[in-house]
C-alpha atoms as a PDB file:
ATOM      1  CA  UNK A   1     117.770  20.861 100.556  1.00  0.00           C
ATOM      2  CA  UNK A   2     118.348  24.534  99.093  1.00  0.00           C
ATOM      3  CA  UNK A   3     115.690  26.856 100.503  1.00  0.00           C
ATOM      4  CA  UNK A   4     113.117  28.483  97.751  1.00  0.00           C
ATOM      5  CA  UNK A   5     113.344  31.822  97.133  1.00  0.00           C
ATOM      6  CA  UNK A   6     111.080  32.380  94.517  1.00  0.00           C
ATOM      7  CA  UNK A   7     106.928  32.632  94.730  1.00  0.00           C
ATOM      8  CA  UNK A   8     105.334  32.943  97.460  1.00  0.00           C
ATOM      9  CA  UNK A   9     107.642  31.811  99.692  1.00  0.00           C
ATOM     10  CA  UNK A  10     110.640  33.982  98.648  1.00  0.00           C
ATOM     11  CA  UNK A  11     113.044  35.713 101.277  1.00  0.00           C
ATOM     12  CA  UNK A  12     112.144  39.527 100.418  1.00  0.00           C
ATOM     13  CA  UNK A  13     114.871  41.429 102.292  1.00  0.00           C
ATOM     14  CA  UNK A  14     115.837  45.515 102.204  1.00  0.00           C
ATOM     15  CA  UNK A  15     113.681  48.709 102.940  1.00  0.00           C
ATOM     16  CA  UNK A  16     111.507  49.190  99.384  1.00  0.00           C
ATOM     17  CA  UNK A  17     113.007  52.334  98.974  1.00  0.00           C
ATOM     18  CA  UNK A  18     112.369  52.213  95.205  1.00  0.00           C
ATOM     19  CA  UNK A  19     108.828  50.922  95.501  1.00  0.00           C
ATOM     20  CA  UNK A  20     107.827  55.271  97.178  1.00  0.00           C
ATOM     21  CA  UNK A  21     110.307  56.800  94.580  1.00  0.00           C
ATOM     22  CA  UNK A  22     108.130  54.614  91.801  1.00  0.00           C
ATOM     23  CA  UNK A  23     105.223  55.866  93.092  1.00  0.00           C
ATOM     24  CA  UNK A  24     106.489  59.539  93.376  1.00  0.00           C
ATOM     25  CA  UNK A  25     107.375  59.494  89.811  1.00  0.00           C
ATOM     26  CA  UNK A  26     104.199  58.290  88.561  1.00  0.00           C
ATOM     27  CA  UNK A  27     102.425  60.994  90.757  1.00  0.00           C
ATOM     28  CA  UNK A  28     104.296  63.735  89.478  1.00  0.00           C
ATOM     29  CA  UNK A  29     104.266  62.629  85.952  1.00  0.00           C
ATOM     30  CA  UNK A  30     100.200  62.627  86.171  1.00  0.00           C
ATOM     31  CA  UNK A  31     100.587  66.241  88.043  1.00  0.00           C
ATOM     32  CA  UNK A  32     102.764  67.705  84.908  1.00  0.00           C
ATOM     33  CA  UNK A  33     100.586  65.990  82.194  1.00  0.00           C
ATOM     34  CA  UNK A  34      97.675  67.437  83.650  1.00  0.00           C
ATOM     35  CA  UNK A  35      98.839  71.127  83.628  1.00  0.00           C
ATOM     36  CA  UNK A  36     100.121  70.678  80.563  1.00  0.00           C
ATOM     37  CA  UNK A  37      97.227  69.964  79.259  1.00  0.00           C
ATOM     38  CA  UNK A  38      95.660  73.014  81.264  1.00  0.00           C
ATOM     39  CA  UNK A  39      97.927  75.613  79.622  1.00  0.00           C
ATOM     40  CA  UNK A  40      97.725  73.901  76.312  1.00  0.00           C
ATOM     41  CA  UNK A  41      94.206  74.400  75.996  1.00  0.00           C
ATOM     42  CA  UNK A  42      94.416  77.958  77.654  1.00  0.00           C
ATOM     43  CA  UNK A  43      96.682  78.909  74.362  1.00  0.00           C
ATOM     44  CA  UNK A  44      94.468  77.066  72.360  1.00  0.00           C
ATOM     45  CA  UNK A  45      90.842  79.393  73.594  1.00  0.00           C
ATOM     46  CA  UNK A  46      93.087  82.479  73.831  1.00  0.00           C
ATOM     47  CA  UNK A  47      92.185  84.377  70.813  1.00  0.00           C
ATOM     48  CA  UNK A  48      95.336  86.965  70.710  1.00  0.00           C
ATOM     49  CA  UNK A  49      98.698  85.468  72.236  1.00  0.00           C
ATOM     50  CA  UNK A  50     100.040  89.000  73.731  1.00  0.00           C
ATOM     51  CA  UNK A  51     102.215  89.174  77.156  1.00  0.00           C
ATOM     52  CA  UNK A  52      98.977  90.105  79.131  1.00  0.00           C
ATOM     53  CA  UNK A  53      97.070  86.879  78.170  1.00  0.00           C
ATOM     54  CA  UNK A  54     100.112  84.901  78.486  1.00  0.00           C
ATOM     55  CA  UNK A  55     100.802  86.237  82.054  1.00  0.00           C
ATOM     56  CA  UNK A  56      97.026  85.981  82.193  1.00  0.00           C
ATOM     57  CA  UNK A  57      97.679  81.669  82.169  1.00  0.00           C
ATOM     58  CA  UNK A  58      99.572  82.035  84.880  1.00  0.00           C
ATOM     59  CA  UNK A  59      97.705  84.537  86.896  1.00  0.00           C
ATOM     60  CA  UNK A  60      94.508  83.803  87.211  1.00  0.00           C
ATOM     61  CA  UNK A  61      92.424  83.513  90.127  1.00  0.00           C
ATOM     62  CA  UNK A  62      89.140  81.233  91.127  1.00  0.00           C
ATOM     63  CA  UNK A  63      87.356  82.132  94.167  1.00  0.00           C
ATOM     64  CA  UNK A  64      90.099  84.511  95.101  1.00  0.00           C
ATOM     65  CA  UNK A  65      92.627  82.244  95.223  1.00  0.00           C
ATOM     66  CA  UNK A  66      95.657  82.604  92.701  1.00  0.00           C
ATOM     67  CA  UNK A  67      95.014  79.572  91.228  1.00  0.00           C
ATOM     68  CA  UNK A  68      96.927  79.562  88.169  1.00  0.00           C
ATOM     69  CA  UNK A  69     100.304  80.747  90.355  1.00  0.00           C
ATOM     70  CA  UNK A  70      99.097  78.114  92.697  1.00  0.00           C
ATOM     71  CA  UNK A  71      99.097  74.987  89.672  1.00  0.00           C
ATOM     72  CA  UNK A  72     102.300  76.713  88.270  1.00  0.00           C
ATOM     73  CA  UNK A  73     104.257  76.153  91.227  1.00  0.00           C
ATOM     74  CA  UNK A  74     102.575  72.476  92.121  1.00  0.00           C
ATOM     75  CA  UNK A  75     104.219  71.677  88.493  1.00  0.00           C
ATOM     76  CA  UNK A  76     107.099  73.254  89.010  1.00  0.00           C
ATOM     77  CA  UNK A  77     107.756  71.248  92.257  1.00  0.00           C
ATOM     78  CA  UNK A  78     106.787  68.031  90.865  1.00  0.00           C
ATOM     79  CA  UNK A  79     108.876  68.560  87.817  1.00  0.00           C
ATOM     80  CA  UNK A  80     111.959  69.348  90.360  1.00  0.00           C
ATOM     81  CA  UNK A  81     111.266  66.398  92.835  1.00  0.00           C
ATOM     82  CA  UNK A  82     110.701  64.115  89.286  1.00  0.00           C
ATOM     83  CA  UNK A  83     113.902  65.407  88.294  1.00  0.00           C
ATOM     84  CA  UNK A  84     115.649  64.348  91.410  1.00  0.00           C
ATOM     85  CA  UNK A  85     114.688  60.801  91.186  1.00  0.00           C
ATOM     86  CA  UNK A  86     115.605  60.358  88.229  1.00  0.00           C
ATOM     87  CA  UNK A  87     119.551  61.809  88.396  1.00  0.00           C
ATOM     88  CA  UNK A  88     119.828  60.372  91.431  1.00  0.00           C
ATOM     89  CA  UNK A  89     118.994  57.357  90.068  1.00  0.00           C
ATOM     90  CA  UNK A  90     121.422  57.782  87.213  1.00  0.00           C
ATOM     91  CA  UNK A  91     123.837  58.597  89.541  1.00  0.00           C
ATOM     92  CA  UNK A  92     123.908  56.107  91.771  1.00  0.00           C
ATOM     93  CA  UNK A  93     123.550  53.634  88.523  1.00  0.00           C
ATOM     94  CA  UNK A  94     126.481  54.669  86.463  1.00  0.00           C
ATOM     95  CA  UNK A  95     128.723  56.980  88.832  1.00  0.00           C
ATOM     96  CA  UNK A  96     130.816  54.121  90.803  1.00  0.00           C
ATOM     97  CA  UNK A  97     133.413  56.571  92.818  1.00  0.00           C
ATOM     98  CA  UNK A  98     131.231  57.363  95.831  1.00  0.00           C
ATOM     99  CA  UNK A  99     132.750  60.749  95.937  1.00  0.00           C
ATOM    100  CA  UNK A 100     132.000  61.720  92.517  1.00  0.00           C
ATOM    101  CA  UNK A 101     128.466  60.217  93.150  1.00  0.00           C
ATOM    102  CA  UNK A 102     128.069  62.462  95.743  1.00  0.00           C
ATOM    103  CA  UNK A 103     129.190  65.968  94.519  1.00  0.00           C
ATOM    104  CA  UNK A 104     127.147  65.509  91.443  1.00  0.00           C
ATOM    105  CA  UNK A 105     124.257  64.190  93.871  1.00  0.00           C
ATOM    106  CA  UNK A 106     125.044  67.595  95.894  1.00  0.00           C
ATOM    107  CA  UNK A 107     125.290  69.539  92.778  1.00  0.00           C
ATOM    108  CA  UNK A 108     122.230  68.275  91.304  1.00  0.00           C
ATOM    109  CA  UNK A 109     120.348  69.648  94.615  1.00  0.00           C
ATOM    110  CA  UNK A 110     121.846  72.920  94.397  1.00  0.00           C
ATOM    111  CA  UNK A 111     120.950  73.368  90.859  1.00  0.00           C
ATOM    112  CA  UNK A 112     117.082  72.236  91.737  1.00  0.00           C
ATOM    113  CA  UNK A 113     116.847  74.137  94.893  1.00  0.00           C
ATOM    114  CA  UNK A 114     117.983  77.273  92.632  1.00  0.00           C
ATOM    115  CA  UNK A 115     115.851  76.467  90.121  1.00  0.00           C
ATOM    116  CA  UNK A 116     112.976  76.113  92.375  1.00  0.00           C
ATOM    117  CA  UNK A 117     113.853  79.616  94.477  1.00  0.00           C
ATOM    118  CA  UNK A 118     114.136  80.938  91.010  1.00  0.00           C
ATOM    119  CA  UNK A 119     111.141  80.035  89.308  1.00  0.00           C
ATOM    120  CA  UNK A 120     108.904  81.236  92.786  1.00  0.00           C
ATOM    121  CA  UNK A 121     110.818  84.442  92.452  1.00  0.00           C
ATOM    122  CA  UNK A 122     109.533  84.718  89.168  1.00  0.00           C
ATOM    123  CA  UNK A 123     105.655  83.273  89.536  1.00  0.00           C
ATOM    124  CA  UNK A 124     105.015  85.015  92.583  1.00  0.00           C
ATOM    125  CA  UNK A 125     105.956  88.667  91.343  1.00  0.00           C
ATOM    126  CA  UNK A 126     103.443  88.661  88.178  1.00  0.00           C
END
């Protein structure tokens, strides 16, 4: 008699890799939605949209801490580790040469890392 492998009683084999990545994405998604929503409605109460209040969105400070340089890099790096996932995951679904896969995999980190160095460059001398 053939075994059953669906139910309860199913053979579940492998690591769950995709089971953190799913959870990574969701978690990041939440993290840019909500500072979107943070610097939409800081447009939205700025009376005057002039480069000091715009730098002032990303600049400001609670309880002496730089907060708003603080949230802009926390979506920064979720947008860039969300962005990961979801090449590599294109990648490795439509890129069947392992070779190719892997110099745009390495590619794809170089350009994020950049990105990343880039965009903390830029935040962190406002």
């Amino acid at each position: 008699m053939a075994q059953e492998r669906i139910g309860p009683r199913r053979l579940v084999v492998g690591a769950h890799y995709g089971t953190i990545d799913f959870i990574a994405q969701r978690i990041t998604a939440v993290i840019m939605a909500v500072y979107t929503l943070v610097l939409f409605f800081g447009i939205i109460f700025t009376s005057e949209m002039n480069f000091e209040n715009w730098r002032g969105l990303f600049t400001f400070t609670c309880l002496g801490i730089p907060a708003g340089q603080l949230l802009a890099t926390l979506a920064f790096f979720s947008l860039a580790w969300h962005a990961w996932i979801g090449v590599r995951d294109i990648w490795m679904d439509y890129v069947t040469a392992a070779g190719v896969r892997l110099l745009l995999q390495v590619l794809t980190i170089l350009w994020l890392v950049a990105s990343v160095v880039f965009f903390a460059k830029i935040i962190w001398s406002l």
